[in-house]
C-alpha atoms as a PDB file:
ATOM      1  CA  UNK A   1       3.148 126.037-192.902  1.00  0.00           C
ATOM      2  CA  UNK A   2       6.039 123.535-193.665  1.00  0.00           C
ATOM      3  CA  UNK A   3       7.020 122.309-196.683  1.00  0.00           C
ATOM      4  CA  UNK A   4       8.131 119.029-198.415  1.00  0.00           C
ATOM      5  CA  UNK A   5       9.774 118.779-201.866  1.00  0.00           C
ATOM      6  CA  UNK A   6       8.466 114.970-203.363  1.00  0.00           C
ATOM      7  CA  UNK A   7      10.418 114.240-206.754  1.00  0.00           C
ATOM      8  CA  UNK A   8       9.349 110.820-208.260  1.00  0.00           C
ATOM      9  CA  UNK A   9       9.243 110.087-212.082  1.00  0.00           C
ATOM     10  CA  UNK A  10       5.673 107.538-211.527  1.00  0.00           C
ATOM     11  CA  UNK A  11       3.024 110.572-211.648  1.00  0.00           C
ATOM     12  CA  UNK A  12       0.455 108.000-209.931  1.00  0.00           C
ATOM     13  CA  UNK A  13       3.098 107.793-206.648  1.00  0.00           C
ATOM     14  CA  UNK A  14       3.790 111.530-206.137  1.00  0.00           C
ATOM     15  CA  UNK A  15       0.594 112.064-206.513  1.00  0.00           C
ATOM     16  CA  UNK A  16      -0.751 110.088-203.693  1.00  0.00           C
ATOM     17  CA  UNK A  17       2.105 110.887-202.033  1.00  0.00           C
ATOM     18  CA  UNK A  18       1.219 114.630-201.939  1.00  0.00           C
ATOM     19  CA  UNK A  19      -2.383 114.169-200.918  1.00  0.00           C
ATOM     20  CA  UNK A  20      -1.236 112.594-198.234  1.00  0.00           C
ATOM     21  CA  UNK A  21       1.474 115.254-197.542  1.00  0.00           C
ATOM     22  CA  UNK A  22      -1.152 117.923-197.629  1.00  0.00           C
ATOM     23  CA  UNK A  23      -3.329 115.929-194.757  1.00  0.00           C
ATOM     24  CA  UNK A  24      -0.224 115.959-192.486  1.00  0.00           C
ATOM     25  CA  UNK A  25      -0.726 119.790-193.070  1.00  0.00           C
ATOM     26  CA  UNK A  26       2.177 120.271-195.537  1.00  0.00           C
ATOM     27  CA  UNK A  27       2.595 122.478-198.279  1.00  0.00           C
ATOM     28  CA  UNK A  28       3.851 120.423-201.322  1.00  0.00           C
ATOM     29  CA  UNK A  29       5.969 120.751-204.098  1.00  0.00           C
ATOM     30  CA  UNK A  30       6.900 118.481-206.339  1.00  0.00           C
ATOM     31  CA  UNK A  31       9.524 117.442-209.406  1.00  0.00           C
ATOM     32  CA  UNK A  32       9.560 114.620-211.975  1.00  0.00           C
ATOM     33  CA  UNK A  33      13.336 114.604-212.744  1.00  0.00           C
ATOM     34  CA  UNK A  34      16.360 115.193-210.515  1.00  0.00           C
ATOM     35  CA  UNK A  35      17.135 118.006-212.414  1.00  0.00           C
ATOM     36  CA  UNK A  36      13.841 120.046-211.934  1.00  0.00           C
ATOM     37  CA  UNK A  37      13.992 118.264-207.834  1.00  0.00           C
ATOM     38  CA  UNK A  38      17.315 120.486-207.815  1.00  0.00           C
ATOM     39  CA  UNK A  39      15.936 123.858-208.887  1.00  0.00           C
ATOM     40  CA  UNK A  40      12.845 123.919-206.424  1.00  0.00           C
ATOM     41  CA  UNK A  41      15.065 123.033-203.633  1.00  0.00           C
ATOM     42  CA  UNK A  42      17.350 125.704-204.328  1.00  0.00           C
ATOM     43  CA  UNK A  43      14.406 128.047-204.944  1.00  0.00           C
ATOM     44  CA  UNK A  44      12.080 127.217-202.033  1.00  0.00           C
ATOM     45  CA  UNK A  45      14.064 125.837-199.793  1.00  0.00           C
ATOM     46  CA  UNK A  46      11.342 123.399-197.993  1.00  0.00           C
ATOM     47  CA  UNK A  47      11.693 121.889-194.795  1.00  0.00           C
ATOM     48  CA  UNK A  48      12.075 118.007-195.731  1.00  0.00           C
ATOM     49  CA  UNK A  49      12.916 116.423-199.188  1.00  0.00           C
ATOM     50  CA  UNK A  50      11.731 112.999-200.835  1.00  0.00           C
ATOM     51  CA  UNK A  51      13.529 111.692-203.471  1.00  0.00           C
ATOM     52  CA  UNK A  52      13.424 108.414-205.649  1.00  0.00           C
ATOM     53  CA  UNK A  53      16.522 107.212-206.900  1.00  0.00           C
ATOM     54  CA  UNK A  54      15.882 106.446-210.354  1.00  0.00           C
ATOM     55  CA  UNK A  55      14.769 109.395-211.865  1.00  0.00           C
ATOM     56  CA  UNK A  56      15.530 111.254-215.957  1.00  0.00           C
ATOM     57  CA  UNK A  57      17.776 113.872-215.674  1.00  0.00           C
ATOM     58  CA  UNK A  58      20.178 111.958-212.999  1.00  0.00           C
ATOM     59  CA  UNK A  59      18.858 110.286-209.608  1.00  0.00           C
ATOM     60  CA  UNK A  60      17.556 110.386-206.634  1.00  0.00           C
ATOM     61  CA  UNK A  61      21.226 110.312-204.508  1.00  0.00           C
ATOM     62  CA  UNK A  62      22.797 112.261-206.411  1.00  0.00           C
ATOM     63  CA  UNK A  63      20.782 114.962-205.738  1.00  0.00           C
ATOM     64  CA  UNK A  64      20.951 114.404-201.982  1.00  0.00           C
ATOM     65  CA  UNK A  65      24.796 114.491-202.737  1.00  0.00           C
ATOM     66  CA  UNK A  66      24.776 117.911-203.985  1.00  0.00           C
ATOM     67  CA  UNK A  67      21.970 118.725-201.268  1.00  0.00           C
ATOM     68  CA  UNK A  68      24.701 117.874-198.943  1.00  0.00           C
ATOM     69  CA  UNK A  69      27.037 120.680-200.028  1.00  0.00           C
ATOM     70  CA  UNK A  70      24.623 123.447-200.002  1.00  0.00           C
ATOM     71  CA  UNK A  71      24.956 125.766-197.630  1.00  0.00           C
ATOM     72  CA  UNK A  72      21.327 126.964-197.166  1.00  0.00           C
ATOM     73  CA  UNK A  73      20.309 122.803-197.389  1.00  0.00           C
ATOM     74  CA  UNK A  74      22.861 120.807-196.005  1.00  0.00           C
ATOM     75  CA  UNK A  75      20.870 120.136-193.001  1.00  0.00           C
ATOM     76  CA  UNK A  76      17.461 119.839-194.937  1.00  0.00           C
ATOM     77  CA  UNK A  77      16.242 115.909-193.894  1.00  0.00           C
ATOM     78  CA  UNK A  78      16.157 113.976-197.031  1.00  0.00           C
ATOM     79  CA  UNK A  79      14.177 110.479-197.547  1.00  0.00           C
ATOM     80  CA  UNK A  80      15.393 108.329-200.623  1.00  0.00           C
ATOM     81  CA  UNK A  81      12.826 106.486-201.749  1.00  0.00           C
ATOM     82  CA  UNK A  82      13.635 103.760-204.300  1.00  0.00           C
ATOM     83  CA  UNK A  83      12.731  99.910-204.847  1.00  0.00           C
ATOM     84  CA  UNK A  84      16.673  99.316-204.968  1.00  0.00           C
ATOM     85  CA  UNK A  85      17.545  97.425-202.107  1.00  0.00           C
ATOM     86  CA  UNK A  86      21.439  97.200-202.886  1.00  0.00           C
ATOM     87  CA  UNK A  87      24.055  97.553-200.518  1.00  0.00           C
ATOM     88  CA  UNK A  88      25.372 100.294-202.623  1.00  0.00           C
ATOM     89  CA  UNK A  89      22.168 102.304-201.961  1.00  0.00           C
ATOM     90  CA  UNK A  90      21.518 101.259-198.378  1.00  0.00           C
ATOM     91  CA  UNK A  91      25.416 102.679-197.753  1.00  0.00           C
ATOM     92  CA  UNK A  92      24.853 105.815-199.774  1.00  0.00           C
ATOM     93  CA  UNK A  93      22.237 107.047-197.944  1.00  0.00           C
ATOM     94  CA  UNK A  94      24.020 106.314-194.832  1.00  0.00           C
ATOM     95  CA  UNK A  95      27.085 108.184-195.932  1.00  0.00           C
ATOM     96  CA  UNK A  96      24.830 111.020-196.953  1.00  0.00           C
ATOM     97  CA  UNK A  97      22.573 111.290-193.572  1.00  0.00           C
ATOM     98  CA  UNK A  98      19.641 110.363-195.431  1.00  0.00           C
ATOM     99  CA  UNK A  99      17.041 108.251-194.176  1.00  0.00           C
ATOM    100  CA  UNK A 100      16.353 105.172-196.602  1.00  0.00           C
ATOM    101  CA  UNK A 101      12.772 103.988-197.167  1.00  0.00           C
ATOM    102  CA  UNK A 102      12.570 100.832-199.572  1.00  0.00           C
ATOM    103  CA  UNK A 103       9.296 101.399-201.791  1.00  0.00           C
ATOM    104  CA  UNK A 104       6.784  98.403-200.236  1.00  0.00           C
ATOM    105  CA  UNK A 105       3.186  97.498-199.482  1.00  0.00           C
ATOM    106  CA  UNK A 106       3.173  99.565-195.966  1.00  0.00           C
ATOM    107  CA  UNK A 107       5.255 102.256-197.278  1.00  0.00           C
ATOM    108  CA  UNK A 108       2.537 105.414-195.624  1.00  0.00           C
ATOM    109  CA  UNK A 109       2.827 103.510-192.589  1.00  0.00           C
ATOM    110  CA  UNK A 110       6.900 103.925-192.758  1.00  0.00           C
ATOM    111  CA  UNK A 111       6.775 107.654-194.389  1.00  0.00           C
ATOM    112  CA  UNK A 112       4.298 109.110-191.762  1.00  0.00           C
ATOM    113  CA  UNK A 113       5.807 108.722-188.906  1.00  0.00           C
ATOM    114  CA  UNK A 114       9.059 109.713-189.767  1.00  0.00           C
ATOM    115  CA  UNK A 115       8.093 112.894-191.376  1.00  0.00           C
ATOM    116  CA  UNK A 116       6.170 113.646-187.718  1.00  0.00           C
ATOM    117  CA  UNK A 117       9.754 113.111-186.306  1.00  0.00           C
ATOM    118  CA  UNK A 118      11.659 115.019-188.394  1.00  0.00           C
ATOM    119  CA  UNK A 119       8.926 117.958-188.965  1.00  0.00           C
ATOM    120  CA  UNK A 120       7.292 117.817-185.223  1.00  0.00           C
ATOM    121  CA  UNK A 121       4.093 117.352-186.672  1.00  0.00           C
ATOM    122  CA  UNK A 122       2.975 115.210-183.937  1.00  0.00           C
ATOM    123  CA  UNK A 123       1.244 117.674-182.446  1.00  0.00           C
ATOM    124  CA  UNK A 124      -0.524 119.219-185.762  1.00  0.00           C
ATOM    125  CA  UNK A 125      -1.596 115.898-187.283  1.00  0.00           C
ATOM    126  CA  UNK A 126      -4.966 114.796-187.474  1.00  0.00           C
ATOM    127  CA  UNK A 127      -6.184 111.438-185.832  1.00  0.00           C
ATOM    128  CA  UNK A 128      -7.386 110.046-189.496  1.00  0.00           C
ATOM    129  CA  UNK A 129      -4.004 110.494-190.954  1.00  0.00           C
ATOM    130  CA  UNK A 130      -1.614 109.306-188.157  1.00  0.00           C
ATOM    131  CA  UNK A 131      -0.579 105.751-187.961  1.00  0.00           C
ATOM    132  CA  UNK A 132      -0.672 103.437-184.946  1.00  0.00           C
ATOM    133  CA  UNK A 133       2.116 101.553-185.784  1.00  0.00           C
ATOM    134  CA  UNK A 134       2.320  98.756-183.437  1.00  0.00           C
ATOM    135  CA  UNK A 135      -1.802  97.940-183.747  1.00  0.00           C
ATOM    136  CA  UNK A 136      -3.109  98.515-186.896  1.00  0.00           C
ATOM    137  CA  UNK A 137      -6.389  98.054-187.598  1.00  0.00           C
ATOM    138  CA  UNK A 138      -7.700  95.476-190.257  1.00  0.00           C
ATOM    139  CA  UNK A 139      -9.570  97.690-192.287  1.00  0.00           C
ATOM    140  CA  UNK A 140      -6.245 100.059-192.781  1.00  0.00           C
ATOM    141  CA  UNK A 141      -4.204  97.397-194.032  1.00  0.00           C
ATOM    142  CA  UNK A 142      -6.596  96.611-197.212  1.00  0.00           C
ATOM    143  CA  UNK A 143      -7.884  99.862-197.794  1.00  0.00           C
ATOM    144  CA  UNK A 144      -4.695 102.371-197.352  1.00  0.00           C
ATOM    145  CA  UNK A 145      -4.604 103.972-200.863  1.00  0.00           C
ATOM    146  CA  UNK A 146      -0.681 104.141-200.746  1.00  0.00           C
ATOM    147  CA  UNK A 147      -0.262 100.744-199.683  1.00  0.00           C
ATOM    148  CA  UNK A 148      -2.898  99.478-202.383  1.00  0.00           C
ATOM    149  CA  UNK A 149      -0.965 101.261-205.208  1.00  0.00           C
ATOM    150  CA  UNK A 150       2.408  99.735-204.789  1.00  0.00           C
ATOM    151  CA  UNK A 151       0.396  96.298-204.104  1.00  0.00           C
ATOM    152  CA  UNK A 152      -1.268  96.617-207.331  1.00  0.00           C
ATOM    153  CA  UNK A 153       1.731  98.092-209.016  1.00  0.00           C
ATOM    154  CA  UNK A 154       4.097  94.924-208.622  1.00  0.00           C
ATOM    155  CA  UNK A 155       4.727  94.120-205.111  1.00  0.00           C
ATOM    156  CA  UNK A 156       4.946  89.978-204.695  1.00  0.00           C
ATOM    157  CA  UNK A 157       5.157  89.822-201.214  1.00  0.00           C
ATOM    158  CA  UNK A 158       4.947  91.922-197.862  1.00  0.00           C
ATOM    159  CA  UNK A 159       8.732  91.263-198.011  1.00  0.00           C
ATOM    160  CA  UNK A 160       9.941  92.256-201.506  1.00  0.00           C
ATOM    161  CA  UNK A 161       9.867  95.439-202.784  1.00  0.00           C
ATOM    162  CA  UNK A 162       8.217  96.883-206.189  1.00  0.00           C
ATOM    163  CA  UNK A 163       9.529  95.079-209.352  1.00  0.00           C
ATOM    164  CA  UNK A 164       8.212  95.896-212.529  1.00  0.00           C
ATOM    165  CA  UNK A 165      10.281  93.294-214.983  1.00  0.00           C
ATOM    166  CA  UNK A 166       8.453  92.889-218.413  1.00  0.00           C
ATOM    167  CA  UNK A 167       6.798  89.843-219.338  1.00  0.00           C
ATOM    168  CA  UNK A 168       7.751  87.068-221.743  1.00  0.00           C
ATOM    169  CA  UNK A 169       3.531  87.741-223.126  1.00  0.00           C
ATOM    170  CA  UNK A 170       2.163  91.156-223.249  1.00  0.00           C
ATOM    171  CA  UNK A 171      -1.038  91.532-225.523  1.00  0.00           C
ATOM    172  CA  UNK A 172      -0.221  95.140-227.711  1.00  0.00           C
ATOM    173  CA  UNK A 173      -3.560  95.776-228.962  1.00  0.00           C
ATOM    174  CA  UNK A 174      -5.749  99.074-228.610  1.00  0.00           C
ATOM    175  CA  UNK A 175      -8.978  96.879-229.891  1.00  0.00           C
ATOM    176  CA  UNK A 176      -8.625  94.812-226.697  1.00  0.00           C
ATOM    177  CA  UNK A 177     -10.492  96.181-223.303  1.00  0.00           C
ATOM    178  CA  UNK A 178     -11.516  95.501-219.923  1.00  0.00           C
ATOM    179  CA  UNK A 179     -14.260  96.637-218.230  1.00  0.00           C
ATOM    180  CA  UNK A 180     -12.980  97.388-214.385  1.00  0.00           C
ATOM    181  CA  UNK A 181     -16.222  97.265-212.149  1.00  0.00           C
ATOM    182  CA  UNK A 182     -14.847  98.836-208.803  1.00  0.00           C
ATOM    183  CA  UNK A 183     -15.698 101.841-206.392  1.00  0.00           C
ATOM    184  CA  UNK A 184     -11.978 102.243-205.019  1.00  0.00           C
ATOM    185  CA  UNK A 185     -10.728 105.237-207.883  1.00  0.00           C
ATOM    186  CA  UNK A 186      -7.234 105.074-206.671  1.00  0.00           C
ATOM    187  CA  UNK A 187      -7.668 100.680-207.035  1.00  0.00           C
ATOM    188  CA  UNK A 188      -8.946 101.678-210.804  1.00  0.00           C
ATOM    189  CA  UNK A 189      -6.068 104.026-211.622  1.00  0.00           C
ATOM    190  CA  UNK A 190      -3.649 101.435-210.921  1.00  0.00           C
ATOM    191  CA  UNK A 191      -5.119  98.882-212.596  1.00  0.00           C
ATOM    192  CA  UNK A 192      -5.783 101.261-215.769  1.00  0.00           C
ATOM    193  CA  UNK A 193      -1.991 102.450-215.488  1.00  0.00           C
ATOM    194  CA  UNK A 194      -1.017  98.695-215.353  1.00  0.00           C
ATOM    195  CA  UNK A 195      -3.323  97.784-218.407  1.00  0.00           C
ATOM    196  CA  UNK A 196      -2.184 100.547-220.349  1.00  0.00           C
ATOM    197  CA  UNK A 197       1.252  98.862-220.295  1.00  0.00           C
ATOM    198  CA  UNK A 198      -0.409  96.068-221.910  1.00  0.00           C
ATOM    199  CA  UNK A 199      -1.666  98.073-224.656  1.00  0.00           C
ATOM    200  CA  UNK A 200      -5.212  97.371-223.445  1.00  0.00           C
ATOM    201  CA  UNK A 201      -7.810 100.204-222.700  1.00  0.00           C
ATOM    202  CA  UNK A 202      -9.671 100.012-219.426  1.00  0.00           C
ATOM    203  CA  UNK A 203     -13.418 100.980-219.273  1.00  0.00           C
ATOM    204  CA  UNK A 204     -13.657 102.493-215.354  1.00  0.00           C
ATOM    205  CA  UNK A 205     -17.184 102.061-213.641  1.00  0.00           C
ATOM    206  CA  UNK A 206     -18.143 102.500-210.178  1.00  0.00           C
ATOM    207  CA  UNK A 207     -21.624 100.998-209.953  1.00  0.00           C
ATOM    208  CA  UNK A 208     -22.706  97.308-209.962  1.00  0.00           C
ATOM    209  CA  UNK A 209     -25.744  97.440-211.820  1.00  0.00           C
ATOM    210  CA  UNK A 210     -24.162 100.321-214.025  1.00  0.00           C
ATOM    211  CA  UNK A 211     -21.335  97.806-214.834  1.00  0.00           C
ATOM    212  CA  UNK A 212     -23.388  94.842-215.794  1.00  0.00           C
ATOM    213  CA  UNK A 213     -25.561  97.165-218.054  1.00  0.00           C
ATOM    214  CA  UNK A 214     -22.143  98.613-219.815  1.00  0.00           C
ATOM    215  CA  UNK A 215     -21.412  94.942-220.183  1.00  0.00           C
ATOM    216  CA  UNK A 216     -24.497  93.840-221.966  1.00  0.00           C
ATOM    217  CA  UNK A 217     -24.847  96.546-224.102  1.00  0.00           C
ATOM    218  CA  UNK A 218     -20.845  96.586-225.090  1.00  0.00           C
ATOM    219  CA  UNK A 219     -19.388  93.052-224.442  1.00  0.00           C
ATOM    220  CA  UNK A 220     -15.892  93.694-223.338  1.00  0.00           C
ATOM    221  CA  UNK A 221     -12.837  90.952-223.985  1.00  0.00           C
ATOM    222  CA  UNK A 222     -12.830  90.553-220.036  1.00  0.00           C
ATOM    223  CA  UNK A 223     -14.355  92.112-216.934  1.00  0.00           C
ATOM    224  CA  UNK A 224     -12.333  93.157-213.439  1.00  0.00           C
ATOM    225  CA  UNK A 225     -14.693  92.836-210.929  1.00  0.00           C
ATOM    226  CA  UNK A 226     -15.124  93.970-207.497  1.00  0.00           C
ATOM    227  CA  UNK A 227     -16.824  92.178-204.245  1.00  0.00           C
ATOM    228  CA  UNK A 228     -18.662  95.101-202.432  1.00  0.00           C
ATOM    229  CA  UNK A 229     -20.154  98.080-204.784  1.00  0.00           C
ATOM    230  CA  UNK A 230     -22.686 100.248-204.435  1.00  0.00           C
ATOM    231  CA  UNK A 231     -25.886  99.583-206.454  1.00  0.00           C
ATOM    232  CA  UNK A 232     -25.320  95.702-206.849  1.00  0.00           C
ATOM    233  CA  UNK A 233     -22.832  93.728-205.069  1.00  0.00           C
ATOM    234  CA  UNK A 234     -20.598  91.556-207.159  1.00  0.00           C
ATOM    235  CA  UNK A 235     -22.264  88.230-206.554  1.00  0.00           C
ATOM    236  CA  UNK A 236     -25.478  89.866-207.427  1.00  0.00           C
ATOM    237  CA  UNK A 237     -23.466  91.077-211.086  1.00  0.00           C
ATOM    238  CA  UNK A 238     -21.927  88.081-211.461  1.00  0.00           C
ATOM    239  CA  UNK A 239     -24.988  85.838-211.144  1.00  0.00           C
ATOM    240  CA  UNK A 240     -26.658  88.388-213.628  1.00  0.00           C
ATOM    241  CA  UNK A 241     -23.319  88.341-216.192  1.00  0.00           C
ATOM    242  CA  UNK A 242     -24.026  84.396-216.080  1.00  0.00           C
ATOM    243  CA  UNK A 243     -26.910  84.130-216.526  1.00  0.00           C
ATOM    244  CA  UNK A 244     -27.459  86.228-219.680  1.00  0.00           C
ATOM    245  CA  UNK A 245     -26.087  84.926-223.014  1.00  0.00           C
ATOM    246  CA  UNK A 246     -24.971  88.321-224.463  1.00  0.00           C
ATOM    247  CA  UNK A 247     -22.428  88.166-221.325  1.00  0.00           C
ATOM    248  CA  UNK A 248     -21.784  84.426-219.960  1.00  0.00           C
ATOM    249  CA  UNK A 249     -18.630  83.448-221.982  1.00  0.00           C
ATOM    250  CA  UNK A 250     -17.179  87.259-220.664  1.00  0.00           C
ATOM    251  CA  UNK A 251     -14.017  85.949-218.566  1.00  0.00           C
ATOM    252  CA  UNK A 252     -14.414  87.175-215.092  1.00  0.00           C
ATOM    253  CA  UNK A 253     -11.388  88.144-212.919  1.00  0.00           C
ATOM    254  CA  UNK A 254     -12.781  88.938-208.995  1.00  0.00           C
ATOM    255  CA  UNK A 255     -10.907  91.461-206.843  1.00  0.00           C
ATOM    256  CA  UNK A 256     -11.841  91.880-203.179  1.00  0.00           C
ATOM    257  CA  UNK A 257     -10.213  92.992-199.537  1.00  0.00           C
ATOM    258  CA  UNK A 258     -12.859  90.631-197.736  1.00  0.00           C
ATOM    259  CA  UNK A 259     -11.049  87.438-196.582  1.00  0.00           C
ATOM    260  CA  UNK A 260     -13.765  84.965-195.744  1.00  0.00           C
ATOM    261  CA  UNK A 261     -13.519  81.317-197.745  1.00  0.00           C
ATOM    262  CA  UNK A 262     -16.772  81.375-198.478  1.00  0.00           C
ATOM    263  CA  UNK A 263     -16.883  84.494-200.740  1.00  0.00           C
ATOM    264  CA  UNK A 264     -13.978  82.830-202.978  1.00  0.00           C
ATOM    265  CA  UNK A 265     -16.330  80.081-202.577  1.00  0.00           C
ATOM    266  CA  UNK A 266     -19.353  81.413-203.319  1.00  0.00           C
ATOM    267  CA  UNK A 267     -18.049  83.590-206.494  1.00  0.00           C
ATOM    268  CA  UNK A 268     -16.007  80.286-208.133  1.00  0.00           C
ATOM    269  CA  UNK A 269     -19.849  78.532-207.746  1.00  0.00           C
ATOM    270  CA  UNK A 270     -21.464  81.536-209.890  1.00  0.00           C
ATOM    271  CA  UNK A 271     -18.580  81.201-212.610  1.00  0.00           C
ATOM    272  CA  UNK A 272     -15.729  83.175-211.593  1.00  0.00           C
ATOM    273  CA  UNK A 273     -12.554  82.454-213.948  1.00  0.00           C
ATOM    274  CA  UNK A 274     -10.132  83.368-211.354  1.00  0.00           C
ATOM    275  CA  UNK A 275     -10.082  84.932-207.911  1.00  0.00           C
ATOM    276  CA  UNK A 276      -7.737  87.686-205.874  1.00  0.00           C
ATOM    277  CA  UNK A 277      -7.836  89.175-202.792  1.00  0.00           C
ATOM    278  CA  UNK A 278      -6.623  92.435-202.739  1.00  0.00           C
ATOM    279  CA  UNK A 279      -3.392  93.067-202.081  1.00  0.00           C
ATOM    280  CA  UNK A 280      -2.662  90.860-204.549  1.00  0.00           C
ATOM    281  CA  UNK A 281       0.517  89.481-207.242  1.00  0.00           C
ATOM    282  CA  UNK A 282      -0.230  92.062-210.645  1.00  0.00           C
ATOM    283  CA  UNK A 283       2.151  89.196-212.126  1.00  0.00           C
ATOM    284  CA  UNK A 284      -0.445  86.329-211.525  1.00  0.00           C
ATOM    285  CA  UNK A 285      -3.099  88.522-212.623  1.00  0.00           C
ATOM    286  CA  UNK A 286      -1.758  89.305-215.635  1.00  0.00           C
ATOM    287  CA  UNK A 287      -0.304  85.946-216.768  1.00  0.00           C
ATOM    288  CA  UNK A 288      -4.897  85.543-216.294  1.00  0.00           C
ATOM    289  CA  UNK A 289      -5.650  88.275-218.025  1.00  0.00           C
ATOM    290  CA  UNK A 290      -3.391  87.778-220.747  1.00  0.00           C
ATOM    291  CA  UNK A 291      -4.553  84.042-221.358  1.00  0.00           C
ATOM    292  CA  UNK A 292      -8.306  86.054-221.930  1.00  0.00           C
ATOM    293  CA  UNK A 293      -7.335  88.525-224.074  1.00  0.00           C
ATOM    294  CA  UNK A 294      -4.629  87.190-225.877  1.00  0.00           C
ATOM    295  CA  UNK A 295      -6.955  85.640-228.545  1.00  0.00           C
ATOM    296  CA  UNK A 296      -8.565  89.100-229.076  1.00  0.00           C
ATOM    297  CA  UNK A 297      -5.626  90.332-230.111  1.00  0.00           C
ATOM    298  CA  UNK A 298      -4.303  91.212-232.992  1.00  0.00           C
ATOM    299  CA  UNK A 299      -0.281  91.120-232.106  1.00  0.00           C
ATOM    300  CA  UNK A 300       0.918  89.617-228.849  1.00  0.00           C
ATOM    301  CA  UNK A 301       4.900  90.758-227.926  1.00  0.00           C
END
C-alpha cells in the first residue's frame, strides 16, 4: 500500500483530506506543524508529501527545502498547498520541484488527479472517487465535501482563493446560538467551526421535523436552514416556524445547492430573512448573521 504524509494546521482540512486519501487506497499519515511533518517523513518515508505553507513550528516550504536535501527523500513528490498566491511562493515551489496547488473551491478535483500521476493509481482507483475533469457532473460540483469546506470556509469566488481576514463586527458571546437544520455533517462542521469563531455555539440537527421541534421547545437567536432534509423539507419547516408564535420572529438564514428561482422564490414568500445557495460568500453570511444576533449579545468586538 502507498503512502502520503498530509501536514496542515486546520484539523477540519486534513481531515477530509485523508478520507479522501484513504479512498484513493492510500495509507495516511498526518502532522499539524512542520516540525512534527519533518519527523514522520524521516521516519516513514511515504511515497508523496502534502504540505501547507503556513504552519506552527516553521512552514510548509521550508520543509520541502530540507526534503530536498535528504538523501532517502529528495525525490519524494511534494504538493504545497497554501492560499498564498505570491510570486514568492509560486517561484519557490518551482525552484524546489514541487507541484503548487492554491487552496480553492475545486481543490479534490486538482489534488486527485495529480496524486494518480505521481502514485500510478490510475489503475487502483475506484470509479466513485476519480474525477472526470473535463465533464463534471452537476451534482459533484455542489455536493463534493472538499470543495464545500473551503466554500464555506471563506472562498469569495471560483477565482480567489481562501481568505479568512477578521471582521470589523464579530458577536463574542457564549449565550448566543444557532440552530443549524442540515443533513450534510461535513456542511455542519464548517459552519459550527466558522460560528465558533464568532463566539456563538451551534446546535447541529439533521432532521426537519426534529429541527422545528428543537426550535419550539428552545427558541434559538437564529436558525440555519437547509432546502432538502429528510423528515420535512425546509419549506414545509419554514411554513411551520412561521406560522407558530413561539418561533415566527426566529431570523431565518436558507442554505441550499438547488438552483431553481422559484425555490429562492418560494422560501422569501414563507418569510425567509435571507437566502444562499450553497457554495456561497461566509463573509455575506456573516455580516446576516451578525445583524441577528448582535442584539443578543452581550459584547460585540
Amino acid at each position: 500500500m502507498k503512502e502520503i504524509l498530509i501536514a496542515d494546521d486546520h484539523p477540519e482540512v486534513r481531515d477530509i483530506l485523508t478520507q479522501r486519501c484513504q479512498r484513493l487506497g492510500l495509507k495516511v499519515h498526518s502532522a499539524d506543524n512542520a516540525m512534527t511533518a519533518l519527523e514522520i517523513a524521516e521516519r516513514c518515508r511515504p511515497d508523496a508529501i502534502i504540505l501547507d505553507v503556513n504552519m506552527p513550528n516553521g512552514n510548509g516550504l521550508s520543509v520541502c527545502e530540507m526534503l530536498s536535501g535528504h538523501d532517502q527523500l529528495r525525490s519524494t513528490p511534494v504538493i504545497i498547498l497554501t492560499a498564498n498566491s505570491s510570486e514568492e511562493v509560486v517561484r519557490r515551489c518551482h525552484q524546489l520541484a514541487a507541484y503548487y496547488v492554491p487552496k480553492h473551491v475545486e481543490l479534490w478535483s486538482r489534488i486527485e488527479p495529480l496524486l494518480c500521476e505521481i502514485l500510478d493509481l490510475n489503475a487502483t482507483a475506484s470509479p466513485e472517487t476519480t474525477s472526470d475533469m473535463d465533464s463534471p457532473s452537476p451534482a459533484s460540483t455542489t455536493t463534493d465535501v472538499l470543495d464545500q469546506m473551503f466554500a464555506i470556509l471563506g472562498v469569495e469566488s471560483g477565482d480567489q482563493l481562501i481568505a479568512d481576514e477578521p471582521s470589523e463586527r464579530e458577536v463574542k458571546d457564549d449565550s448566543v446560538w444557532v440552530l443549524s437544520i442540515e443533513d450534510d455533517e461535513d456542511v455542519a462542521l464548517a459552519l459550527k467551526l466558522r460560528l465558533q469563531d464568532l463566539g456563538v455555539k451551534t446546535v447541529h440537527v439533521s432532521e426537519g421535523m426534529a429541527g422545528y421541534r428543537n426550535a419550539f421547545v428552545n427558541p434559538p437567536n437564529a436558525i440555519i436552514l437547509d432546502y432538502e432534509l429528510p423528515e420535512g423539507n425546509g419549506d414545509y419547516v419554514l411554513r411551520r416556524l412561521k406560522e407558530s408564535p413561539a418561533t415566527s420572529s426566529i431570523p431565518v438564514v436558507v442554505l441550499t445547492g438547488r438552483t431553481e428561482g422559484f425555490i429562492e422564490r418560494q422560501m422569501n414568500s414563507l418569510g425567509a430573512d435571507a437566502f444562499f445557495t450553497k457554495p456561497f460568500h461566509w463573509e455575506l453570511l456573516k455580516q446576516k448573521l451578525v445583524t441577528y444576533l448582535e442584539p443578543h449579545a452581550a459584547t460585540v468586538s
